[in-house]
PDB file of N, CA and C in Angstrom:
ATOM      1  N   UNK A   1       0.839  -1.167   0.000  1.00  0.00           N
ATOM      2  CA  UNK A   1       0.000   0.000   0.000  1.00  0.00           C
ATOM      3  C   UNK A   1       0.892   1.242   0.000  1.00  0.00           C
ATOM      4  N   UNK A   2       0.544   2.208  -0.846  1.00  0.00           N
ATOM      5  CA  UNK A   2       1.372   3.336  -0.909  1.00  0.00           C
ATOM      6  C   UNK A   2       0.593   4.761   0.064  1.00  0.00           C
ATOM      7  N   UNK A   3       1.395   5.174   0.626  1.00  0.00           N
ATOM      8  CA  UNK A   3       0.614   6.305   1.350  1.00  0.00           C
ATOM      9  C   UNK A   3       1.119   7.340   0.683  1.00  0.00           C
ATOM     10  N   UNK A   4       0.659   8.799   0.337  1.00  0.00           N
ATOM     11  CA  UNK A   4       1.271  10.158   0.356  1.00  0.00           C
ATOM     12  C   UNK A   4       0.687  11.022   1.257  1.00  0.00           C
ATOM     13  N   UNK A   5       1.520  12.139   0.990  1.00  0.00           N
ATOM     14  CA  UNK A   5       1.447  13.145   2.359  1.00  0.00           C
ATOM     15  C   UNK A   5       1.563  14.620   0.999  1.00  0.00           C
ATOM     16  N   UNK A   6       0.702  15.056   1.382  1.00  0.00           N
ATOM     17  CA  UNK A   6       0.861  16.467   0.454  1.00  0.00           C
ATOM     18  C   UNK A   6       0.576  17.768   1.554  1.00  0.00           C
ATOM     19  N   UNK A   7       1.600  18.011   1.580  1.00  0.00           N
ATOM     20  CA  UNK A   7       1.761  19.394   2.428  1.00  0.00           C
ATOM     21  C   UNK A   7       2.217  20.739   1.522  1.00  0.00           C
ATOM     22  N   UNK A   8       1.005  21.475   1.995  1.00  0.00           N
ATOM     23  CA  UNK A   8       1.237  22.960   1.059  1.00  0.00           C
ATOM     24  C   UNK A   8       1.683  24.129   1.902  1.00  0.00           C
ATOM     25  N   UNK A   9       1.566  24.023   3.185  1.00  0.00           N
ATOM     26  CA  UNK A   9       1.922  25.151   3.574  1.00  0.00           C
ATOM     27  C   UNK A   9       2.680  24.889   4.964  1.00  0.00           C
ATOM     28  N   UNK A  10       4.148  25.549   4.807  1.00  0.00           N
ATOM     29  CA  UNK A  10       5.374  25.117   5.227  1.00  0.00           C
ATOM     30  C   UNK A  10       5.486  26.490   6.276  1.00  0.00           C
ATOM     31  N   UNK A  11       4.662  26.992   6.508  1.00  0.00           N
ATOM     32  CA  UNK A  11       5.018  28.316   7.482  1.00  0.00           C
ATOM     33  C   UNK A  11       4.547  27.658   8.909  1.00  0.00           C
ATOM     34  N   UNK A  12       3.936  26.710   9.326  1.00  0.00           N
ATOM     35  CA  UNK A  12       3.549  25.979  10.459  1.00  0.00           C
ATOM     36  C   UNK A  12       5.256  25.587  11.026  1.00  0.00           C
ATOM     37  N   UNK A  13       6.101  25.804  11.978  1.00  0.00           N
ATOM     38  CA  UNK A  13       6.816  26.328  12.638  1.00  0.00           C
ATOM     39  C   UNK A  13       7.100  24.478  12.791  1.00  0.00           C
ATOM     40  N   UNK A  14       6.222  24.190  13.438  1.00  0.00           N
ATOM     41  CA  UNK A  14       6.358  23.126  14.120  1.00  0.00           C
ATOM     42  C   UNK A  14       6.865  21.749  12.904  1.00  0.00           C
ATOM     43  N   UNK A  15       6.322  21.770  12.169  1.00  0.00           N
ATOM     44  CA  UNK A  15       7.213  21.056  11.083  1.00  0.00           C
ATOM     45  C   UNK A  15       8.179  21.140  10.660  1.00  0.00           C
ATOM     46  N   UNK A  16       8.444  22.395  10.731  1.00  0.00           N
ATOM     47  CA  UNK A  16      10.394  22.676   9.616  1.00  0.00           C
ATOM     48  C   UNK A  16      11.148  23.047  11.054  1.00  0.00           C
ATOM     49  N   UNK A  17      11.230  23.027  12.419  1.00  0.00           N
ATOM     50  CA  UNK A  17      11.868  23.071  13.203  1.00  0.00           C
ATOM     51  C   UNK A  17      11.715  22.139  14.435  1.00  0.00           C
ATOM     52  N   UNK A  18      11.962  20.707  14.057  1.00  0.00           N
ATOM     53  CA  UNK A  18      11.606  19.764  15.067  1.00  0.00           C
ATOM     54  C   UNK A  18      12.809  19.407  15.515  1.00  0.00           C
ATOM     55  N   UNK A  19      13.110  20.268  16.972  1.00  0.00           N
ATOM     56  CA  UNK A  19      15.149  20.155  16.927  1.00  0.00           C
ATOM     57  C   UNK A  19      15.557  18.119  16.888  1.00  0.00           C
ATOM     58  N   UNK A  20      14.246  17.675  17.622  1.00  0.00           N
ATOM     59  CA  UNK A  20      14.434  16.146  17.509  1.00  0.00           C
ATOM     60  C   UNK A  20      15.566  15.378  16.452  1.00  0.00           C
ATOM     61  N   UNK A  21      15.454  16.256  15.080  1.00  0.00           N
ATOM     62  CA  UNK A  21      16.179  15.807  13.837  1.00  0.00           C
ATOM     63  C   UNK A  21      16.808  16.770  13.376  1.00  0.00           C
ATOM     64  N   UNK A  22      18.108  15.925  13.036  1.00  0.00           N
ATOM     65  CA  UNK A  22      19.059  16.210  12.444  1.00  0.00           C
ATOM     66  C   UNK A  22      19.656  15.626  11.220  1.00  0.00           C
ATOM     67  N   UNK A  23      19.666  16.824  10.383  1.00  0.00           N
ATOM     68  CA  UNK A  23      20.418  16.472   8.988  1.00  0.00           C
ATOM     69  C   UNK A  23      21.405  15.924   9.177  1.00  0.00           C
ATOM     70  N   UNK A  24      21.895  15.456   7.597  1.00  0.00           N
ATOM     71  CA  UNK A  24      23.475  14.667   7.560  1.00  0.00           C
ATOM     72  C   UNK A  24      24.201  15.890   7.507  1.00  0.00           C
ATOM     73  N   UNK A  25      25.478  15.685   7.481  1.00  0.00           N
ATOM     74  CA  UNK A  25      26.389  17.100   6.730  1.00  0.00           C
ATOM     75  C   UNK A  25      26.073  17.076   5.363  1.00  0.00           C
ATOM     76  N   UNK A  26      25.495  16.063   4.698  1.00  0.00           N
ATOM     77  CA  UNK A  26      25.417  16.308   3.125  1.00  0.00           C
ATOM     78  C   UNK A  26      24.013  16.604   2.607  1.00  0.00           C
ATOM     79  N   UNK A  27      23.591  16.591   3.344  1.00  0.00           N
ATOM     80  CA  UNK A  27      22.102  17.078   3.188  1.00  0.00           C
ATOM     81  C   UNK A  27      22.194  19.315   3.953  1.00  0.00           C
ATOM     82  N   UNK A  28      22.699  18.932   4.807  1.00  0.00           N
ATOM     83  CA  UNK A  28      23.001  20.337   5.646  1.00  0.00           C
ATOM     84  C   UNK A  28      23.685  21.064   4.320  1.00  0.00           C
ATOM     85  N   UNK A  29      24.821  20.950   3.958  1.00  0.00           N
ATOM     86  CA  UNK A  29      25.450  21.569   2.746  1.00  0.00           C
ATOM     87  C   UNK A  29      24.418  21.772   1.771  1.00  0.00           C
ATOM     88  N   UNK A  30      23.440  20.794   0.922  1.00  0.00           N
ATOM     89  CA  UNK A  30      22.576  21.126  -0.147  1.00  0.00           C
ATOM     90  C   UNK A  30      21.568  22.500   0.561  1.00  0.00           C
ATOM     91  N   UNK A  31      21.212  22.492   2.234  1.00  0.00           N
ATOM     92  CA  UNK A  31      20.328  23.137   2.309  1.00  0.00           C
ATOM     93  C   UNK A  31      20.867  25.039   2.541  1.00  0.00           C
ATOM     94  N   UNK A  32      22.644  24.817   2.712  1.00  0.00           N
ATOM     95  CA  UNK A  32      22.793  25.945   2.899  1.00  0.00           C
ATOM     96  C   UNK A  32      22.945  26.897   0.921  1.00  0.00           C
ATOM     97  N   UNK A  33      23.383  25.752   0.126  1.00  0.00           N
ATOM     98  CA  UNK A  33      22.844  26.413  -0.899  1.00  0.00           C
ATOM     99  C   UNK A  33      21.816  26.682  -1.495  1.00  0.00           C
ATOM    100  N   UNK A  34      20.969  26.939  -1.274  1.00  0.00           N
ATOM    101  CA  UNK A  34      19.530  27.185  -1.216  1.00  0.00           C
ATOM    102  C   UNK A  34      19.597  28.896  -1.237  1.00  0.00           C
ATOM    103  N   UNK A  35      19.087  29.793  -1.872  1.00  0.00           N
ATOM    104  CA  UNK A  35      19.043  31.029  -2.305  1.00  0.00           C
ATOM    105  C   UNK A  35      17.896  31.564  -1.057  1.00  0.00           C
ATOM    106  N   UNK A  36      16.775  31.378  -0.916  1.00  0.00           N
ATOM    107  CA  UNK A  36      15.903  31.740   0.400  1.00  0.00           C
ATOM    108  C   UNK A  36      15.874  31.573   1.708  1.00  0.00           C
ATOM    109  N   UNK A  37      15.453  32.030   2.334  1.00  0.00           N
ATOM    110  CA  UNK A  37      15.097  31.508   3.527  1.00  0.00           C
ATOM    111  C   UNK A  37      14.014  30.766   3.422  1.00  0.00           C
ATOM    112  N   UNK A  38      13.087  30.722   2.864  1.00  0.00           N
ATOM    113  CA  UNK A  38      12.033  30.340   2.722  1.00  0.00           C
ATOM    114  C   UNK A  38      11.896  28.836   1.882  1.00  0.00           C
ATOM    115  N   UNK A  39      13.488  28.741   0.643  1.00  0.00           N
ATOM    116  CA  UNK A  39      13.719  27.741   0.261  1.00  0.00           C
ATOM    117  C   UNK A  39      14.699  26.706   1.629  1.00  0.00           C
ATOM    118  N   UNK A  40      15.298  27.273   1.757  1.00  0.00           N
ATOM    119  CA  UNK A  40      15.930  26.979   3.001  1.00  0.00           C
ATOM    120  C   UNK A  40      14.733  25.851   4.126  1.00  0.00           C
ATOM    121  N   UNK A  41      14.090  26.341   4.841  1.00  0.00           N
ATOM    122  CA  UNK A  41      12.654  25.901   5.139  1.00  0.00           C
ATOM    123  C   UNK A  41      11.712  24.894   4.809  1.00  0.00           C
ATOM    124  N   UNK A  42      12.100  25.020   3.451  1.00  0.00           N
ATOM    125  CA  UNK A  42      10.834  24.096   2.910  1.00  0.00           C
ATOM    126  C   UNK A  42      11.461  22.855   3.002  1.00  0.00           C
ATOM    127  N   UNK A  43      12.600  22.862   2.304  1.00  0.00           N
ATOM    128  CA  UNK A  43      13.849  21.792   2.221  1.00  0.00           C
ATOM    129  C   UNK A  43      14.062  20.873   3.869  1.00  0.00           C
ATOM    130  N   UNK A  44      14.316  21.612   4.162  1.00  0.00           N
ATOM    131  CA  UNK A  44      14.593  21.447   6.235  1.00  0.00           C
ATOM    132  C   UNK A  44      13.260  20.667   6.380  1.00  0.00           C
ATOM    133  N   UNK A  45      12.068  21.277   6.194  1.00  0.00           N
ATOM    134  CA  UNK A  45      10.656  20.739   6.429  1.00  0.00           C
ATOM    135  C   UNK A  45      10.146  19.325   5.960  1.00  0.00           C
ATOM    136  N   UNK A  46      11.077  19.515   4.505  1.00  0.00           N
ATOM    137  CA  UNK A  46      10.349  17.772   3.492  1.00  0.00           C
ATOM    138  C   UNK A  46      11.422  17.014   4.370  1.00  0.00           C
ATOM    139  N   UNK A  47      12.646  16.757   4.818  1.00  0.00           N
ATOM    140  CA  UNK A  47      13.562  16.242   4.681  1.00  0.00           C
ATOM    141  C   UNK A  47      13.038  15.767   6.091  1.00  0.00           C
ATOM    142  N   UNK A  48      12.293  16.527   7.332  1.00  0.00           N
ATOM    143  CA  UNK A  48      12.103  16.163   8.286  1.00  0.00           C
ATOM    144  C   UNK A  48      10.646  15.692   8.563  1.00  0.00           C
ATOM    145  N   UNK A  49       9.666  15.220   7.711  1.00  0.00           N
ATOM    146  CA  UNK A  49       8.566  15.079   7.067  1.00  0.00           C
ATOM    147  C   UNK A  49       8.664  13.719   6.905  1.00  0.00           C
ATOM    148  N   UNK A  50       9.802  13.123   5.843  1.00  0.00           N
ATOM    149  CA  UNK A  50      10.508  11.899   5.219  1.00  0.00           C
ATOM    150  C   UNK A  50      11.202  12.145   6.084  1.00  0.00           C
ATOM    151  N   UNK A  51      11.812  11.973   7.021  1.00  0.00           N
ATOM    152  CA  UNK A  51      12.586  11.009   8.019  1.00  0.00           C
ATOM    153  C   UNK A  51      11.302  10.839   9.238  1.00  0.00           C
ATOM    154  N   UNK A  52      10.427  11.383   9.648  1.00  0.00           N
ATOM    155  CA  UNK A  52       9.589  11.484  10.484  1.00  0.00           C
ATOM    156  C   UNK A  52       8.577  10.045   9.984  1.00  0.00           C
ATOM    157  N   UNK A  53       8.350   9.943   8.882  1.00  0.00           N
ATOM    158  CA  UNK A  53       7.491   8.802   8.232  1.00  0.00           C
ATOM    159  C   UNK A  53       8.414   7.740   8.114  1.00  0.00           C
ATOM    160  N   UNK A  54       9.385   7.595   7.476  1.00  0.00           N
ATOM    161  CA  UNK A  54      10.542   6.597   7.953  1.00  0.00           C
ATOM    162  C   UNK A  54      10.452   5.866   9.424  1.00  0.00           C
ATOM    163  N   UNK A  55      10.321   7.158  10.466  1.00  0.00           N
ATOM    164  CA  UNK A  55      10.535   6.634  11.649  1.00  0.00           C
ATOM    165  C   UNK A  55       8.973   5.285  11.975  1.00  0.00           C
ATOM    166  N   UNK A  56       8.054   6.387  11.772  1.00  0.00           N
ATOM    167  CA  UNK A  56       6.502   5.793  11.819  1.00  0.00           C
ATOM    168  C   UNK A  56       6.185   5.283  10.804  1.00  0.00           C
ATOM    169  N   UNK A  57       6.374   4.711   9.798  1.00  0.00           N
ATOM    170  CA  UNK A  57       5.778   3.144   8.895  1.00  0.00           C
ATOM    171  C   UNK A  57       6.536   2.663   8.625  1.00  0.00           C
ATOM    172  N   UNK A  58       8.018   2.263   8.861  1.00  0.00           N
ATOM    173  CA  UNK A  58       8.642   1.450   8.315  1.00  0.00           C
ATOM    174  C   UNK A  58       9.799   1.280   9.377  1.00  0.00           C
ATOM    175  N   UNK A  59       9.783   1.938  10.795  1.00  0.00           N
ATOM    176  CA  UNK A  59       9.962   1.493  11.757  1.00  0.00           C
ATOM    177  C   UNK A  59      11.724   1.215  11.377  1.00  0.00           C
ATOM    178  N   UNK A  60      11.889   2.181  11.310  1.00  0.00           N
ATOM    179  CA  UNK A  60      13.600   2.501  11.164  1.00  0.00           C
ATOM    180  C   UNK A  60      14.102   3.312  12.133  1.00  0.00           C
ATOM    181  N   UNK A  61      14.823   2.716  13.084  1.00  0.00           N
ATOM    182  CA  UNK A  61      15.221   3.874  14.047  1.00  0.00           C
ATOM    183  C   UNK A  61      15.746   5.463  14.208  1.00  0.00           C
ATOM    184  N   UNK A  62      16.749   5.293  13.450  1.00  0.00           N
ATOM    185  CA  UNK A  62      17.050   6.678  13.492  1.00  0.00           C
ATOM    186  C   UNK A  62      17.577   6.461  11.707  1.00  0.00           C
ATOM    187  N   UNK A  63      16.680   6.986  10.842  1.00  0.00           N
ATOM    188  CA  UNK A  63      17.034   7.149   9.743  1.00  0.00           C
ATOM    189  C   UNK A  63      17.812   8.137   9.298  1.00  0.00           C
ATOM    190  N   UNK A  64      18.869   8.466   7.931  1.00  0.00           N
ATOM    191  CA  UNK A  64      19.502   9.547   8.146  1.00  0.00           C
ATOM    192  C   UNK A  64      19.476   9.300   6.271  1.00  0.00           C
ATOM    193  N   UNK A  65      19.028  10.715   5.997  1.00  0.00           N
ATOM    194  CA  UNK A  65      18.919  10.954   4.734  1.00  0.00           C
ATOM    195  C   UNK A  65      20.258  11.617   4.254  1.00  0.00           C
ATOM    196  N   UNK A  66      20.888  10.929   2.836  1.00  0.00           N
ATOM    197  CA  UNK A  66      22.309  11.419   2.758  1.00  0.00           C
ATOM    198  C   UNK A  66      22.015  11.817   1.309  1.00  0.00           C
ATOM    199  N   UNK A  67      22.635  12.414   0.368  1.00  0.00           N
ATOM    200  CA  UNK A  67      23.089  12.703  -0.940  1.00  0.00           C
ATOM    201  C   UNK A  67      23.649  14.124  -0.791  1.00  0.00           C
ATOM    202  N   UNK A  68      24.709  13.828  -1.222  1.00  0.00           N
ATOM    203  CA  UNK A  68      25.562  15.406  -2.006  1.00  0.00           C
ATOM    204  C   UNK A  68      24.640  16.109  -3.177  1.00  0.00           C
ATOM    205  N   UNK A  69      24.692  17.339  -3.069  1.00  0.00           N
ATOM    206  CA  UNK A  69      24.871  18.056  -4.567  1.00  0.00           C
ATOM    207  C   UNK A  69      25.017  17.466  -5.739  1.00  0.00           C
ATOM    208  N   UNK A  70      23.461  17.169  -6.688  1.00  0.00           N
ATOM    209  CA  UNK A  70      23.908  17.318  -7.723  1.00  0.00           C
ATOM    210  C   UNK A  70      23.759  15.298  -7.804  1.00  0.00           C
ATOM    211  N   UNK A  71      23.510  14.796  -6.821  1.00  0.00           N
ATOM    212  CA  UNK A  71      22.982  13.174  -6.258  1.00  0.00           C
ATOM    213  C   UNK A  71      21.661  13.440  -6.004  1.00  0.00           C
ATOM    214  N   UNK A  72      21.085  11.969  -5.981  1.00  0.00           N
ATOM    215  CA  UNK A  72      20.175  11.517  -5.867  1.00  0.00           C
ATOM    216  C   UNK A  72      19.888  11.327  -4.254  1.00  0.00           C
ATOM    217  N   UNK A  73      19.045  11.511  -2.975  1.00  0.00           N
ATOM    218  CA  UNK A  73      19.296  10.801  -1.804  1.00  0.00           C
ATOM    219  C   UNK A  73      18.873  10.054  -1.756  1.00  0.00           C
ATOM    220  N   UNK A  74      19.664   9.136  -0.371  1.00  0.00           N
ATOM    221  CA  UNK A  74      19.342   7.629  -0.364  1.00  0.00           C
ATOM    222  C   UNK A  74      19.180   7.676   1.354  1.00  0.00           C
ATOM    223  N   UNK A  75      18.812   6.375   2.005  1.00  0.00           N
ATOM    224  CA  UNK A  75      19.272   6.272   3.341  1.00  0.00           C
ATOM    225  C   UNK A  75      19.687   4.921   3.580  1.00  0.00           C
ATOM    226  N   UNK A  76      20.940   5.344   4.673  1.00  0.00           N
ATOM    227  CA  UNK A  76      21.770   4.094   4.492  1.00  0.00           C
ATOM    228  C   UNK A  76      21.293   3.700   5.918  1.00  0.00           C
TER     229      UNK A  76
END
């Protein structure tokens, strides 16, 4: 069964700043090139969105989303 999650509005605080999670360094680097703050945010928000669902349906402990610049991400 496939679930999605469609989230449109990324100004809800509580999603894009859940100190609980933490980026990789290679995910942290893609998000400091990011031109907005607001792109900045959104990025921070999906990334902690998808590791948050990771945690709750597929019961992965501490998942950690990796890809460099310019890669695809994966989690190892």
């Amino acid at each position: 069964m496939k679930k999605f999650i469609l989230v449109t509005d990324f100004t809800n605080s509580k999603i894009g700043n859940d100190r609980g999670i933490r980026l990789s360094k290679d995910r942290e680097k893609r998000a400091e090139l990011l031109k907005s703050e607001e792109e900045k945010h959104r990025f921070v928000s999906a990334e902690n969105i998808t590791i948050a669902a990771l945690k709750k349906w597929f019961s992965i402990e501490s998942p950690e989303i990796y890809g460099q610049v310019g890669h695809k991400p994966f989690i190892r």
